[in-house]
PDB file of N, CA and C in Angstrom:
ATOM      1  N   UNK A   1     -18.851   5.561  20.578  1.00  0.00           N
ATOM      2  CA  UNK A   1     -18.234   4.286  20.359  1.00  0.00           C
ATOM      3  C   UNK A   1     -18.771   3.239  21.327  1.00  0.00           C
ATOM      4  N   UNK A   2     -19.000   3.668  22.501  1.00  0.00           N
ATOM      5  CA  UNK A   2     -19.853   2.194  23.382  1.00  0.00           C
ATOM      6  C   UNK A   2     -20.614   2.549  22.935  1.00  0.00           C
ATOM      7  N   UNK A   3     -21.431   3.306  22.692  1.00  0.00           N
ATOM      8  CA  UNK A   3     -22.859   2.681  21.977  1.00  0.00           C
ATOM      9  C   UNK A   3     -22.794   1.505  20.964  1.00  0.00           C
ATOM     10  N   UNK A   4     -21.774   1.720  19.935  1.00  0.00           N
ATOM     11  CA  UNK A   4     -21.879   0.893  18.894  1.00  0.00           C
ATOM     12  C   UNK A   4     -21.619  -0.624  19.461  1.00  0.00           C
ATOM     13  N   UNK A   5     -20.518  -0.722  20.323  1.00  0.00           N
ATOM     14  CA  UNK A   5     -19.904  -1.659  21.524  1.00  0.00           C
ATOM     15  C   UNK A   5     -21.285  -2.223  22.012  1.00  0.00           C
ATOM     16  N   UNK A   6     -22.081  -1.579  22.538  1.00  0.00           N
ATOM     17  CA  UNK A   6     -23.274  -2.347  23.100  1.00  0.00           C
ATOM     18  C   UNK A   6     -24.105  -2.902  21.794  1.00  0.00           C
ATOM     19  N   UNK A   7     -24.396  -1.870  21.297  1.00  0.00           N
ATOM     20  CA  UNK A   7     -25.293  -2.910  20.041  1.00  0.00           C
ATOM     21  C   UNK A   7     -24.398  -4.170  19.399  1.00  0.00           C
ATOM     22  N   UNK A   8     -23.509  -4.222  19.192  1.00  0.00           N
ATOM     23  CA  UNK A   8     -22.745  -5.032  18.365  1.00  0.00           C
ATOM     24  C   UNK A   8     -22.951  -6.190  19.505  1.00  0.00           C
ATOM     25  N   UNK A   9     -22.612  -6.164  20.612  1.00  0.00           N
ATOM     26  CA  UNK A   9     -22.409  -7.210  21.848  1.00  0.00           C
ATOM     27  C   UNK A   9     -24.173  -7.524  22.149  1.00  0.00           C
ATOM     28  N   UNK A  10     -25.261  -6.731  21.887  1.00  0.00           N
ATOM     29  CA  UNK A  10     -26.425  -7.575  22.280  1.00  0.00           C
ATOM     30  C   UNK A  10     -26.803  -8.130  20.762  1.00  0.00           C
ATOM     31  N   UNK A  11     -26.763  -7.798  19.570  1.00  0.00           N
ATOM     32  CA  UNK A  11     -26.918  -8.383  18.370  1.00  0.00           C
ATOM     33  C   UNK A  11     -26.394  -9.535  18.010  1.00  0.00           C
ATOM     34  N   UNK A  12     -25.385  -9.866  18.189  1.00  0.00           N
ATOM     35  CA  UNK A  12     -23.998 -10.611  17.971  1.00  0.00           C
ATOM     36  C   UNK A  12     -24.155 -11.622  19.253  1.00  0.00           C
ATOM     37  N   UNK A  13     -23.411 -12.910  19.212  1.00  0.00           N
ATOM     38  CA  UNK A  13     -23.496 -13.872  19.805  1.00  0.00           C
ATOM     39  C   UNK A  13     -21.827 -13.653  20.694  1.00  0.00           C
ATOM     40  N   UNK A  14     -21.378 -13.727  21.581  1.00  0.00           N
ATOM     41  CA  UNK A  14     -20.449 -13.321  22.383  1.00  0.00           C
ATOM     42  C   UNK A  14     -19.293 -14.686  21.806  1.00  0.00           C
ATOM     43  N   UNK A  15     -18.127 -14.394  21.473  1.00  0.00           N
ATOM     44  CA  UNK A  15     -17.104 -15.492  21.253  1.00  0.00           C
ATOM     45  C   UNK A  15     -16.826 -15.706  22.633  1.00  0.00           C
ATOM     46  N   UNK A  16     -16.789 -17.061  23.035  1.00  0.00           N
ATOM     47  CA  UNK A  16     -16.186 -17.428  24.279  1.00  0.00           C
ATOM     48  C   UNK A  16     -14.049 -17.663  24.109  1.00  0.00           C
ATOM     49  N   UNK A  17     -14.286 -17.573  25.709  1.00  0.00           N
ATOM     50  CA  UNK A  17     -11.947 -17.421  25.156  1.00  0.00           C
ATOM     51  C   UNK A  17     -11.777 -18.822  24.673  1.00  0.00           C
ATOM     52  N   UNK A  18     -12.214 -19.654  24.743  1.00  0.00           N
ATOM     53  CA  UNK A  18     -11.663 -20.756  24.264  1.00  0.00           C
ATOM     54  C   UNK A  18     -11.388 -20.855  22.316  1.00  0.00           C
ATOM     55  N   UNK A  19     -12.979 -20.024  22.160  1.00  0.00           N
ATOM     56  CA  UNK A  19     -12.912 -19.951  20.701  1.00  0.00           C
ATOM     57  C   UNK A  19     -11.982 -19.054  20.116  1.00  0.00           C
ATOM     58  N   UNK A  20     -11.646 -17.942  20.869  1.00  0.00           N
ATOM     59  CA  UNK A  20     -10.735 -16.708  20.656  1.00  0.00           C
ATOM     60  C   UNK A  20      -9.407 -17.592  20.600  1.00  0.00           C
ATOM     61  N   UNK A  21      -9.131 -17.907  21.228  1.00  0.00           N
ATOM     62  CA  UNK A  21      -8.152 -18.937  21.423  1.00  0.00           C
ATOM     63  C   UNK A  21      -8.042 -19.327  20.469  1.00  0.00           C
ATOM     64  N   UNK A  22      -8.170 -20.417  19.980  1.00  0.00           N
ATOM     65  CA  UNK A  22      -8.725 -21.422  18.573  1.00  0.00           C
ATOM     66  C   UNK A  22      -8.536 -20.372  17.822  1.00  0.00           C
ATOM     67  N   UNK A  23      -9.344 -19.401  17.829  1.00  0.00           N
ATOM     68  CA  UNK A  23      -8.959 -18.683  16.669  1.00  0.00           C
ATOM     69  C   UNK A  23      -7.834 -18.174  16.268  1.00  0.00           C
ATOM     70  N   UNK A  24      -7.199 -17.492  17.204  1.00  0.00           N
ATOM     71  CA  UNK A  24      -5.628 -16.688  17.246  1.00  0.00           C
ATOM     72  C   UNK A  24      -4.957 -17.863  16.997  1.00  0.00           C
ATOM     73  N   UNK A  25      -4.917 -19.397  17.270  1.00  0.00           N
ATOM     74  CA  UNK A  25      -3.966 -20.202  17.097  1.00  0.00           C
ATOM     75  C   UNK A  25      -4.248 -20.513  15.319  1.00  0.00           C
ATOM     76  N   UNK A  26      -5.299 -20.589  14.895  1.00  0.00           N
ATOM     77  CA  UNK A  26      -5.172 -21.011  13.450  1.00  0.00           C
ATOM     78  C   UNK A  26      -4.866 -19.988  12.921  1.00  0.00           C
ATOM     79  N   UNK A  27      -4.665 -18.325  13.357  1.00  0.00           N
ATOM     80  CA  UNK A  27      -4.227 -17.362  12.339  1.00  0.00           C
ATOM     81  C   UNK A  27      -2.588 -17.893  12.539  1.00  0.00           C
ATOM     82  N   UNK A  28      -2.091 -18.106  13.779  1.00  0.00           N
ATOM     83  CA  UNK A  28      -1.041 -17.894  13.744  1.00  0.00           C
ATOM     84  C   UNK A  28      -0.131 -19.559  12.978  1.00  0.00           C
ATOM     85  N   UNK A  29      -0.949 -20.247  12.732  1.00  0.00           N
ATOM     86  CA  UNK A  29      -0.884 -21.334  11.501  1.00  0.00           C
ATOM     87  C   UNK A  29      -0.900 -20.826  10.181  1.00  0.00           C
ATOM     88  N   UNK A  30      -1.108 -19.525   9.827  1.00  0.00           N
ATOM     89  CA  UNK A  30      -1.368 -19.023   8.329  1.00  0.00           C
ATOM     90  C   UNK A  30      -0.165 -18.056   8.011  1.00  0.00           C
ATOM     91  N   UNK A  31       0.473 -17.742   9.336  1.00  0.00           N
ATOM     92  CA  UNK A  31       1.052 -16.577   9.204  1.00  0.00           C
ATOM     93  C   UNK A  31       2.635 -16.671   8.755  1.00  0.00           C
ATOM     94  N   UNK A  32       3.207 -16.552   8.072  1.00  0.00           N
ATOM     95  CA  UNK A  32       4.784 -17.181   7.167  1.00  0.00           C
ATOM     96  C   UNK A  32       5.598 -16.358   9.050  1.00  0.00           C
ATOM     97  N   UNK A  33       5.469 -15.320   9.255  1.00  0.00           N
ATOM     98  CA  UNK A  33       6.166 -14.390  10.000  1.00  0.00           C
ATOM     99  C   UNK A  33       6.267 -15.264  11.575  1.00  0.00           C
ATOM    100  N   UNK A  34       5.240 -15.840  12.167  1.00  0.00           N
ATOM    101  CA  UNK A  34       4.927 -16.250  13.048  1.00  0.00           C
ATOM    102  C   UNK A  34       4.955 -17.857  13.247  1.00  0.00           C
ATOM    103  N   UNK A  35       4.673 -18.140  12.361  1.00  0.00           N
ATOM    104  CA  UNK A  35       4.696 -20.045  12.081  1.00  0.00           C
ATOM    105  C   UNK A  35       5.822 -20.279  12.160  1.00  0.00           C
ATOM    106  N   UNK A  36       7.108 -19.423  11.757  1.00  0.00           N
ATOM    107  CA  UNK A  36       8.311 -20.205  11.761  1.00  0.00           C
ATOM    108  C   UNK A  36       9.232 -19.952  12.930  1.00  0.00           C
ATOM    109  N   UNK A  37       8.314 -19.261  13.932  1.00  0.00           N
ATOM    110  CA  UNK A  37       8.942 -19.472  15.138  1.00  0.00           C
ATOM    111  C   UNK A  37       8.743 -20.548  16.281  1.00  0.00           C
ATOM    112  N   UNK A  38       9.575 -20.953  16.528  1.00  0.00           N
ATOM    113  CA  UNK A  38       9.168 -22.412  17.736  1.00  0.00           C
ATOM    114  C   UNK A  38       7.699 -22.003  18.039  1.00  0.00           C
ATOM    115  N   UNK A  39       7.217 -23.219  18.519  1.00  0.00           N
ATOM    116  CA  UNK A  39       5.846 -23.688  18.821  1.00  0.00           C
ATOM    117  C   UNK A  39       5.876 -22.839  20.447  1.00  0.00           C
ATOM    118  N   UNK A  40       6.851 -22.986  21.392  1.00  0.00           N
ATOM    119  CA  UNK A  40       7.376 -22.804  22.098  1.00  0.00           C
ATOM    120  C   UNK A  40       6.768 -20.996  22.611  1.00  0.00           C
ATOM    121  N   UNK A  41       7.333 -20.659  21.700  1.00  0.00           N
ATOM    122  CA  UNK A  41       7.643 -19.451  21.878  1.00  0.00           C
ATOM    123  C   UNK A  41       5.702 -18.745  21.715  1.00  0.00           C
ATOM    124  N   UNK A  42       6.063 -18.037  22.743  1.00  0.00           N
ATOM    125  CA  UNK A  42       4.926 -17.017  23.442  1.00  0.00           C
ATOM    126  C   UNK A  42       4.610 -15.733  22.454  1.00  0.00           C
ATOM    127  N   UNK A  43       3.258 -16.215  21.329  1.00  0.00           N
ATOM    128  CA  UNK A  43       3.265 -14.814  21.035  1.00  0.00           C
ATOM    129  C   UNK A  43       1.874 -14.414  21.616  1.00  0.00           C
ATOM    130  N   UNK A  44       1.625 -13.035  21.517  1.00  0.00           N
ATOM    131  CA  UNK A  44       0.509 -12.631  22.263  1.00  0.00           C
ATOM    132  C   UNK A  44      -0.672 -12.141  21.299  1.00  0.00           C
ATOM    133  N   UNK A  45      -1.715 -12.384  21.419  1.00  0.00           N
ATOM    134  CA  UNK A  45      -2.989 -12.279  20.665  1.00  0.00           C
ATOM    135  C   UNK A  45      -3.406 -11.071  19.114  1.00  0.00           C
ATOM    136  N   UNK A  46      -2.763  -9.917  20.305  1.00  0.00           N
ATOM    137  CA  UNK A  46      -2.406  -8.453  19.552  1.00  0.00           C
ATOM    138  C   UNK A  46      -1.345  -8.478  18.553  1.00  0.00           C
ATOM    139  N   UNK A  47      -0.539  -9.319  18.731  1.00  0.00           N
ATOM    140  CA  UNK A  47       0.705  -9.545  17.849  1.00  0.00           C
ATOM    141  C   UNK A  47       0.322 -10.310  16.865  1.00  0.00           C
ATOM    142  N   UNK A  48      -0.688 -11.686  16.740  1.00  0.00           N
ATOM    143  CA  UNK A  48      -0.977 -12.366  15.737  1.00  0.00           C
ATOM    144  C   UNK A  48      -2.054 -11.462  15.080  1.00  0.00           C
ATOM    145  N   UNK A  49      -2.829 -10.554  15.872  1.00  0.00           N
ATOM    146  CA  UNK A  49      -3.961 -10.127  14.789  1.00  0.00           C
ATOM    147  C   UNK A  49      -3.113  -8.720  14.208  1.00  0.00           C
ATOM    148  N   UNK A  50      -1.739  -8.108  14.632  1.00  0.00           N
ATOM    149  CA  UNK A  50      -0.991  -7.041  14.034  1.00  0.00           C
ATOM    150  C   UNK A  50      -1.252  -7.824  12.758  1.00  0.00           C
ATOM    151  N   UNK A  51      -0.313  -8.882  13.380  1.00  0.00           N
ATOM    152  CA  UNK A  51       0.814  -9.761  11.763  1.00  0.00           C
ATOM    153  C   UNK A  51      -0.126 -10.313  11.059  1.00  0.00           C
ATOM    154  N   UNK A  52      -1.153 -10.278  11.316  1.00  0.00           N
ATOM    155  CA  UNK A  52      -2.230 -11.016  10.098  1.00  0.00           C
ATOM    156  C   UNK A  52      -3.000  -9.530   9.005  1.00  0.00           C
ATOM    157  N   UNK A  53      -3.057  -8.318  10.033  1.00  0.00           N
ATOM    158  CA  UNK A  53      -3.337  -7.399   8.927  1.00  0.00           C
ATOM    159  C   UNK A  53      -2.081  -7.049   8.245  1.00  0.00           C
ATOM    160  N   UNK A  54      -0.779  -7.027   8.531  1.00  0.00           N
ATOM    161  CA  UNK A  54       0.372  -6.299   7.586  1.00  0.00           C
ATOM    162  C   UNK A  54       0.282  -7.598   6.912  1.00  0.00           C
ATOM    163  N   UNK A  55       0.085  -8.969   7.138  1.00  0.00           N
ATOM    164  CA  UNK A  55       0.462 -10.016   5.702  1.00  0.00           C
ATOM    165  C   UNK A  55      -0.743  -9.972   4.839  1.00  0.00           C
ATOM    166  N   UNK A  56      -1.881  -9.315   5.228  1.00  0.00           N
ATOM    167  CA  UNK A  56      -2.975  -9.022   4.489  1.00  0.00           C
ATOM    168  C   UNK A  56      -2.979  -7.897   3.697  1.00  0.00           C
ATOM    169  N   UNK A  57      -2.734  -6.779   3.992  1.00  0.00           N
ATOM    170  CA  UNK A  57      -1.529  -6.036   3.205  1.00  0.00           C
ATOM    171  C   UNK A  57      -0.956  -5.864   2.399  1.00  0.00           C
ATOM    172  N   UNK A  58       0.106  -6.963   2.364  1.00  0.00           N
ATOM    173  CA  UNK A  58       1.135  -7.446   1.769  1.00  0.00           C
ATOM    174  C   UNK A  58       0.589  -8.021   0.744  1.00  0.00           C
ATOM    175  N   UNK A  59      -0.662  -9.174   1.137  1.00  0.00           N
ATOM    176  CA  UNK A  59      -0.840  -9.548   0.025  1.00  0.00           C
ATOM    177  C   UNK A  59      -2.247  -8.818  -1.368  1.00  0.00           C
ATOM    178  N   UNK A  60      -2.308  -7.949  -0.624  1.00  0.00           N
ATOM    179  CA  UNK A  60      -2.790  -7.248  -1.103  1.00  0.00           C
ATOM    180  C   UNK A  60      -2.433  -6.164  -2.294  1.00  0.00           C
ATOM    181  N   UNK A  61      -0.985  -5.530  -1.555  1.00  0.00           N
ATOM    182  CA  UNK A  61      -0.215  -5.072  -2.734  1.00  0.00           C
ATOM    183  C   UNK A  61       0.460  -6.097  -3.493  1.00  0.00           C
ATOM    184  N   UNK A  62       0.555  -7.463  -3.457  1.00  0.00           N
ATOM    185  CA  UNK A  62       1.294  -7.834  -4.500  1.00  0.00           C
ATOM    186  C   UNK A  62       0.203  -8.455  -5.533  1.00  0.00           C
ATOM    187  N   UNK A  63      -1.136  -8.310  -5.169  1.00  0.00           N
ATOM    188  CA  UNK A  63      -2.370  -8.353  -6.173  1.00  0.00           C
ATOM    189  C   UNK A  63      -2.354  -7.676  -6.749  1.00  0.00           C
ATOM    190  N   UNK A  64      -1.897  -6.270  -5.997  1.00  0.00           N
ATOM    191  CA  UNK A  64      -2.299  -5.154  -7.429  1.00  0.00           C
ATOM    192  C   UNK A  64      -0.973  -5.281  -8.327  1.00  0.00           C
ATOM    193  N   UNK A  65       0.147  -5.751  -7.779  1.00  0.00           N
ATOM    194  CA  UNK A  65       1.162  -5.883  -8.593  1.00  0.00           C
ATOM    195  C   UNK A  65       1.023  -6.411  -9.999  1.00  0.00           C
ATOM    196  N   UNK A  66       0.496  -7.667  -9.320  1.00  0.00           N
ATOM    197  CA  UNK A  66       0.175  -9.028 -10.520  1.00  0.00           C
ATOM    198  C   UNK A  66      -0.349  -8.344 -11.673  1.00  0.00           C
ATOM    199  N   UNK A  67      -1.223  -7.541 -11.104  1.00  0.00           N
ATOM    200  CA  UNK A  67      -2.961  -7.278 -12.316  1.00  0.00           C
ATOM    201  C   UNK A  67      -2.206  -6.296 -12.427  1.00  0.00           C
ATOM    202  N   UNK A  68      -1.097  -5.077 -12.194  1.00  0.00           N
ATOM    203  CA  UNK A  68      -0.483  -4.083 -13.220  1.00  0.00           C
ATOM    204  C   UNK A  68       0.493  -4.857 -14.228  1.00  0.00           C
ATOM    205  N   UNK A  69       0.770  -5.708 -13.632  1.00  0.00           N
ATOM    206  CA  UNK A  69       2.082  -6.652 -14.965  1.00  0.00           C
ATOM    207  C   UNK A  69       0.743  -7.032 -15.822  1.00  0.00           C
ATOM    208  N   UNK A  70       0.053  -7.874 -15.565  1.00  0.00           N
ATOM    209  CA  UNK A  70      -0.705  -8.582 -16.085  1.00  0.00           C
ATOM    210  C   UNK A  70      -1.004  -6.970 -17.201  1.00  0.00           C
ATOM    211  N   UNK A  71      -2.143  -6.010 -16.656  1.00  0.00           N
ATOM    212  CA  UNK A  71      -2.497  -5.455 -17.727  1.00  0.00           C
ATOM    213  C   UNK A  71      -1.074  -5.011 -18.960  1.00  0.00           C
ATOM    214  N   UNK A  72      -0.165  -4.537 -18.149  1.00  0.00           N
ATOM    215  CA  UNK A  72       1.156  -4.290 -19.074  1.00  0.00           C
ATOM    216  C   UNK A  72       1.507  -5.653 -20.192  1.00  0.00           C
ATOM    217  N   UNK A  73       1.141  -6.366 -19.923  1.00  0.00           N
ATOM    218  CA  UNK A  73       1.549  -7.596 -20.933  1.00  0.00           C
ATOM    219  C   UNK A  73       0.449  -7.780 -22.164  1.00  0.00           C
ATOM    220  N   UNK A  74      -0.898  -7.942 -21.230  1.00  0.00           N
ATOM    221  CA  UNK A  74      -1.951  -7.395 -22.201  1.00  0.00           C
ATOM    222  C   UNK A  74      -1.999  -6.568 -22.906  1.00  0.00           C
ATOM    223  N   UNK A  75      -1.771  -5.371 -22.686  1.00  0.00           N
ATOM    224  CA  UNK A  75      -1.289  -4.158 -23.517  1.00  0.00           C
ATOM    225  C   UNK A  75      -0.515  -4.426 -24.592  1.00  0.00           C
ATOM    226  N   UNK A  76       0.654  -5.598 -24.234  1.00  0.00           N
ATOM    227  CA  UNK A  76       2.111  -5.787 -25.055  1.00  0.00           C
ATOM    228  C   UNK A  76       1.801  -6.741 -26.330  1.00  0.00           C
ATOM    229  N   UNK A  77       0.953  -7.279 -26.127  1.00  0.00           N
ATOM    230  CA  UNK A  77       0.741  -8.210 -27.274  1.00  0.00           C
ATOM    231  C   UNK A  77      -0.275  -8.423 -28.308  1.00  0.00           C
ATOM    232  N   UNK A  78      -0.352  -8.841 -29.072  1.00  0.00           N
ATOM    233  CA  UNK A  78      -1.496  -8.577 -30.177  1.00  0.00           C
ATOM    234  C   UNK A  78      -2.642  -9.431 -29.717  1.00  0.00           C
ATOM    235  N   UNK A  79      -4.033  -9.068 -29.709  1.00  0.00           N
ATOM    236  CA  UNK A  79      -5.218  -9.306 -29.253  1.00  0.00           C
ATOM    237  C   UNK A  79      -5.744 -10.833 -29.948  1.00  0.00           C
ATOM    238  N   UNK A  80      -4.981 -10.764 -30.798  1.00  0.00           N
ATOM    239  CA  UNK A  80      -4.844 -12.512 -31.841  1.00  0.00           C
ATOM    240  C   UNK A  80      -3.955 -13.401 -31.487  1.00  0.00           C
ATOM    241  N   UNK A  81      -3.360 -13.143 -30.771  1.00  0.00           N
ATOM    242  CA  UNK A  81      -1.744 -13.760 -30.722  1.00  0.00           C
ATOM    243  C   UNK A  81      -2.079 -14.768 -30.158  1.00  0.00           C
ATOM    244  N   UNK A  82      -1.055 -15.866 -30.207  1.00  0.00           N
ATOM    245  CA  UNK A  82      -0.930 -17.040 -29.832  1.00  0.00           C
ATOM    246  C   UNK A  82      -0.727 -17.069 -27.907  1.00  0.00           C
ATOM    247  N   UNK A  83      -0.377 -15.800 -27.521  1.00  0.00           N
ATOM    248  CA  UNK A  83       0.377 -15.230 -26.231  1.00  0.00           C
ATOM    249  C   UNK A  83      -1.207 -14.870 -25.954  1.00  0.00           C
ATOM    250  N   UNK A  84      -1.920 -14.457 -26.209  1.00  0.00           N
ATOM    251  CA  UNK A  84      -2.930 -13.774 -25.537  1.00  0.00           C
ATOM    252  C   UNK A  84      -3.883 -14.732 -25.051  1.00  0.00           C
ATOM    253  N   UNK A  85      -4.376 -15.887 -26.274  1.00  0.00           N
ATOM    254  CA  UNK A  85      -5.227 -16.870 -26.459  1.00  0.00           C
ATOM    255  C   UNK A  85      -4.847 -17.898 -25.030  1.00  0.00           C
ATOM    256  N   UNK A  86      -3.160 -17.533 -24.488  1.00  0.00           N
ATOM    257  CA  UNK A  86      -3.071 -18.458 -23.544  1.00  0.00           C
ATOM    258  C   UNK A  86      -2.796 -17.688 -22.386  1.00  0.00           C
ATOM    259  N   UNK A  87      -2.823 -16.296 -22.272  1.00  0.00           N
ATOM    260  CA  UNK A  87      -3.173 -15.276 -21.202  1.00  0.00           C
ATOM    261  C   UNK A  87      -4.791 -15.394 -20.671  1.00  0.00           C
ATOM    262  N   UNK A  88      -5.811 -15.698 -21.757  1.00  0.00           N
ATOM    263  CA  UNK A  88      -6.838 -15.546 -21.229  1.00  0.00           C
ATOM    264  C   UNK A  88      -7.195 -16.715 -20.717  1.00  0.00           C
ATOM    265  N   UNK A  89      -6.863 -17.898 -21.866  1.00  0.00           N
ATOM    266  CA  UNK A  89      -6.937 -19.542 -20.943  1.00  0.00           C
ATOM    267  C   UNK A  89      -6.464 -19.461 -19.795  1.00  0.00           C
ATOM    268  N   UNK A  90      -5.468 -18.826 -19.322  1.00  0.00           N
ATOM    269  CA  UNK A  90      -4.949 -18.715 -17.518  1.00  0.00           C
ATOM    270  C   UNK A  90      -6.102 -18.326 -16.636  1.00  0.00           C
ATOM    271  N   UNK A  91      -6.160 -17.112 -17.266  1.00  0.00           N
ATOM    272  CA  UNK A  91      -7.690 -16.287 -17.125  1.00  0.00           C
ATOM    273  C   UNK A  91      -8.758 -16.849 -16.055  1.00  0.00           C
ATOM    274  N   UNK A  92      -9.287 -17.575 -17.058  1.00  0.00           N
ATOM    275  CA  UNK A  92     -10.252 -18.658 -17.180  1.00  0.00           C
ATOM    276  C   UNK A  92     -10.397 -19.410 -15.966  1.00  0.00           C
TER     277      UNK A  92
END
């Protein structure tokens, strides 16, 4: 694993903390879990990049959700139908 650690760090251009910074602050602008706590309030780096993979996750299973309803509806209706013609215009 440091091996890979060293190649990655001489290949790769080094993020400075300021940008790390910057960065953790705009995840924690994206994050529903974290944004709606005071500005105030101290979260720590490890905590915004937790809460950004479980809402990634999250939204991840409710993709596959969508596209299992979705195929179930497709399934449900006639391939002519007036319902389908505007399933696939969504589509689109």
């Amino acid at each position: 694993m440091s091996n890979r650690r060293s190649r990655q760090s001489s290949s790769s251009p080094r993020i400075s903390d300021d940008q790390m910074i910057d960065l953790v602050s705009k995840l924690r602008l994206l994050l529903p879990e974290i944004n709606e706590r005071r500005r105030s309030d101290k979260v720590s780096a490890s905590k915004v990049l937790q809460e950004t993979c479980n809402y990634i996750r999250k939204l991840h299973r409710e993709v596959d959700n969508l596209s299992d309803r979705l195929s179930q509806l497709l399934d449900s209706v006639d391939e002519d139908s007036q319902e389908a013609a505007v399933i696939r215009s969504l589509l689109m």
